[in-house]
C-alpha atoms as a PDB file:
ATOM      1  CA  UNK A   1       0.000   0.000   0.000  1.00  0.00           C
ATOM      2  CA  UNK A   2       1.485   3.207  -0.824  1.00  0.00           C
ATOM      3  CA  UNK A   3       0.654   6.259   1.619  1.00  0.00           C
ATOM      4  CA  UNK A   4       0.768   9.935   1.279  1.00  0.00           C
ATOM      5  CA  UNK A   5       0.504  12.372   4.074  1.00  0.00           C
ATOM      6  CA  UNK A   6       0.396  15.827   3.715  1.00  0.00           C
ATOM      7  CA  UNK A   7      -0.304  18.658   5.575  1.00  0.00           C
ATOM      8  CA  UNK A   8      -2.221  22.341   4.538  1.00  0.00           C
ATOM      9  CA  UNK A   9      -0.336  25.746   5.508  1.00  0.00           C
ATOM     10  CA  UNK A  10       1.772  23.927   8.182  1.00  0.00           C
ATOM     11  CA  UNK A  11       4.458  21.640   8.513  1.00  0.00           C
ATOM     12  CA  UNK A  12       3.768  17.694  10.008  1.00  0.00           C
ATOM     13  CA  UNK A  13       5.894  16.955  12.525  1.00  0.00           C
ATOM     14  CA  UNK A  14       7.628  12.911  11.504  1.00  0.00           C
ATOM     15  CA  UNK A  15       6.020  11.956  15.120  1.00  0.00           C
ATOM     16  CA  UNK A  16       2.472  12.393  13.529  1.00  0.00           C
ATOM     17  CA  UNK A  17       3.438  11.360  10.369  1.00  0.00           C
ATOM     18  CA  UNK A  18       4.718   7.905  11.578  1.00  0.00           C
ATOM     19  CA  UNK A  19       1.431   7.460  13.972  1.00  0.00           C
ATOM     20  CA  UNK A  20      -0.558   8.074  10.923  1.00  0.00           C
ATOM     21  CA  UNK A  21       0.854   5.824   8.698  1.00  0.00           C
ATOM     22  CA  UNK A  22       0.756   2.921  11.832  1.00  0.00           C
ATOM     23  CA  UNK A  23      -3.007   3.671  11.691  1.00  0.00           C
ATOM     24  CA  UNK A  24      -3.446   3.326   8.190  1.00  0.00           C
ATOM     25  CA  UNK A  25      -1.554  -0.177   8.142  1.00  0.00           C
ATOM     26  CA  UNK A  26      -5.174  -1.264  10.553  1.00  0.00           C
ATOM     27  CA  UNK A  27      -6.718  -0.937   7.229  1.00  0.00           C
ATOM     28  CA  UNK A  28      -5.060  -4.094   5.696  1.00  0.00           C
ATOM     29  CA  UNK A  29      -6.682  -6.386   8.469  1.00  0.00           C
ATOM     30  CA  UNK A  30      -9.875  -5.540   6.613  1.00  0.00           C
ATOM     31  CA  UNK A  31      -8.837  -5.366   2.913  1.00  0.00           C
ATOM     32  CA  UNK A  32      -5.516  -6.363   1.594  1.00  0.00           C
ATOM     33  CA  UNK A  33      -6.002  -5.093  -1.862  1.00  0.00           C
ATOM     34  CA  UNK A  34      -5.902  -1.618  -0.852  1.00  0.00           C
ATOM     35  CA  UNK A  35      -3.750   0.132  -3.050  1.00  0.00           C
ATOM     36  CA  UNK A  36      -3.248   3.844  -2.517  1.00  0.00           C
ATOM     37  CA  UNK A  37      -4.221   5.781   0.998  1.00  0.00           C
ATOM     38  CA  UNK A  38      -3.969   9.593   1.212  1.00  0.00           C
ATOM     39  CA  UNK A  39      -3.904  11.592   4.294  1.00  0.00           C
ATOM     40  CA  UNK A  40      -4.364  15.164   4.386  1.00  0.00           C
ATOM     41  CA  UNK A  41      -4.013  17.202   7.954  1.00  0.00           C
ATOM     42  CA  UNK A  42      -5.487  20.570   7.873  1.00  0.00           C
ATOM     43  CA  UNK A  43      -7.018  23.277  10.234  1.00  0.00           C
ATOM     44  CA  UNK A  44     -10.561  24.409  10.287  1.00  0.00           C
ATOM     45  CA  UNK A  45     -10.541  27.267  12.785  1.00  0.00           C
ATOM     46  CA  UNK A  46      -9.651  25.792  16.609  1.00  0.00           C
ATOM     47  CA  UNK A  47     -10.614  22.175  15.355  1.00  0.00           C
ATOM     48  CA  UNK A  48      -7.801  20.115  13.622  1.00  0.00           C
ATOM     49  CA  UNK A  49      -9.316  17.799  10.640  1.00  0.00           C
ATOM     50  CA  UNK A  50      -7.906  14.748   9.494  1.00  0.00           C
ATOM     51  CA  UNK A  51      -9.109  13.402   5.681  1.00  0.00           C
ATOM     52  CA  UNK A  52      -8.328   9.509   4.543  1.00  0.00           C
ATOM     53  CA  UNK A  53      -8.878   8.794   1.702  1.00  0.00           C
ATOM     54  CA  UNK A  54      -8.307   4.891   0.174  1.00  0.00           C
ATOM     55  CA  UNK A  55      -8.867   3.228  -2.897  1.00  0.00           C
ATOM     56  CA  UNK A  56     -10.278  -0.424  -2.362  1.00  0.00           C
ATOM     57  CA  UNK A  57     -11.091  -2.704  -5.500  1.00  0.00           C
ATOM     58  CA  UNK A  58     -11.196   0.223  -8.307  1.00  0.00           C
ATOM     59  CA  UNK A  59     -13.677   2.307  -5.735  1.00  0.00           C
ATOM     60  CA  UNK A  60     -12.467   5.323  -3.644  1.00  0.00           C
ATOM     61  CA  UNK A  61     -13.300   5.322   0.473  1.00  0.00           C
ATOM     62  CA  UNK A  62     -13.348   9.072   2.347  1.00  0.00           C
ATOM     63  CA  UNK A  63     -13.753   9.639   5.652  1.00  0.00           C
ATOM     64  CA  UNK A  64     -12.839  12.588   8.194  1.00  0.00           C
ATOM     65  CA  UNK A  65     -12.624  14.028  11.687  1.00  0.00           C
ATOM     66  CA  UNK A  66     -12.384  16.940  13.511  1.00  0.00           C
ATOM     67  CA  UNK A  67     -11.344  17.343  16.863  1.00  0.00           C
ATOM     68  CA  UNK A  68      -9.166  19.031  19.097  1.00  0.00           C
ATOM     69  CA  UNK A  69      -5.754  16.678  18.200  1.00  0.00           C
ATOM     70  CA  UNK A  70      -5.083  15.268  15.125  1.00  0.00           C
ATOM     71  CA  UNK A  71      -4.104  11.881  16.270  1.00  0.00           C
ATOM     72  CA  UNK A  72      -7.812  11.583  17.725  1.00  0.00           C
ATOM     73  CA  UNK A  73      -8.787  13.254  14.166  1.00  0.00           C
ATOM     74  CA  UNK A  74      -6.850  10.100  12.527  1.00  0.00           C
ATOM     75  CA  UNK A  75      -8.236   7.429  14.912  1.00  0.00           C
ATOM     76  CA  UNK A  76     -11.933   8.288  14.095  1.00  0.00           C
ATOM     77  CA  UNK A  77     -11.083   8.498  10.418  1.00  0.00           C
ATOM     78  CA  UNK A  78      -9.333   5.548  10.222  1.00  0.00           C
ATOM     79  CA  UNK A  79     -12.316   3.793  12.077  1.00  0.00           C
ATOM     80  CA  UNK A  80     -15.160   5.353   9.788  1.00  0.00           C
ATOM     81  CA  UNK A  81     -13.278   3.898   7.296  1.00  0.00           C
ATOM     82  CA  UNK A  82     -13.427   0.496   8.749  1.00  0.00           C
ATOM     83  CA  UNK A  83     -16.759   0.405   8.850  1.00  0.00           C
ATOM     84  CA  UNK A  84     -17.166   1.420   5.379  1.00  0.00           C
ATOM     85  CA  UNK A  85     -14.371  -1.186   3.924  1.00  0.00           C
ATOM     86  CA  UNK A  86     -16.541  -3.797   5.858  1.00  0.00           C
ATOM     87  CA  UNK A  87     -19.606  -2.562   4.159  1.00  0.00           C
ATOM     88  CA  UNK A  88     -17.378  -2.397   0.964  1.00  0.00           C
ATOM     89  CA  UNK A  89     -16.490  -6.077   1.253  1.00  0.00           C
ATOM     90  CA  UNK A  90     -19.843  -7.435   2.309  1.00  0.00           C
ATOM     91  CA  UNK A  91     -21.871  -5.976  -0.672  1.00  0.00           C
ATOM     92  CA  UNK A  92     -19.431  -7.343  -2.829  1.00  0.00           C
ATOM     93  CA  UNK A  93     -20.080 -10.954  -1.444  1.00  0.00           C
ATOM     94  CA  UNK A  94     -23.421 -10.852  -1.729  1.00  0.00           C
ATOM     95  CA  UNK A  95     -22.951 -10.363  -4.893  1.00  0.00           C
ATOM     96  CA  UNK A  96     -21.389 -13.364  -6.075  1.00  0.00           C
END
């Protein structure tokens, strides 16, 4: 899987980059055909907002958080996205 973090009008410290990456890899539990996973840090007045986006079998997954530390921002991201790889994976089964 490759992973790309970036960060809007400020500069990511390697600490956060590193933690988000490590939350990212949780992904691959779920689907292991997940090829590219963005990350974009940004701020949206006091709130800091973490934005993951994934592409899983051709089809593109978002999710996003805002709270007041973007680690928290990336944990609740990271498990929207779970739930929606999950949903991802079971309409696919009942499809075949």
């Amino acid at each position: 899987m490759r992973t790309q973090i970036t960060a809007v009008q400020f500069n990511a410290t390697d600490s956060l980059k590193e933690f988000a990456e490590n939350e990212v890899k949780r992904l691959l539990k779920f689907a292991d055909d997940i090829l590219n996973c963005e990350v974009q840090f940004s701020y949206i007045k006091q709130e800091k907002k973490a934005h993951v986006q994934v592409s899983v079998d051709g089809v593109i997954l978002n999710a996003s958080a805002a709270t007041e530390d973007f680690k928290k921002s990336t944990v609740l991201a990271v498990d929207k996205l779970e739930g929606q790889i999950k949903k991802h994976k079971d309409k696919l089964q009942q499809r075949h």
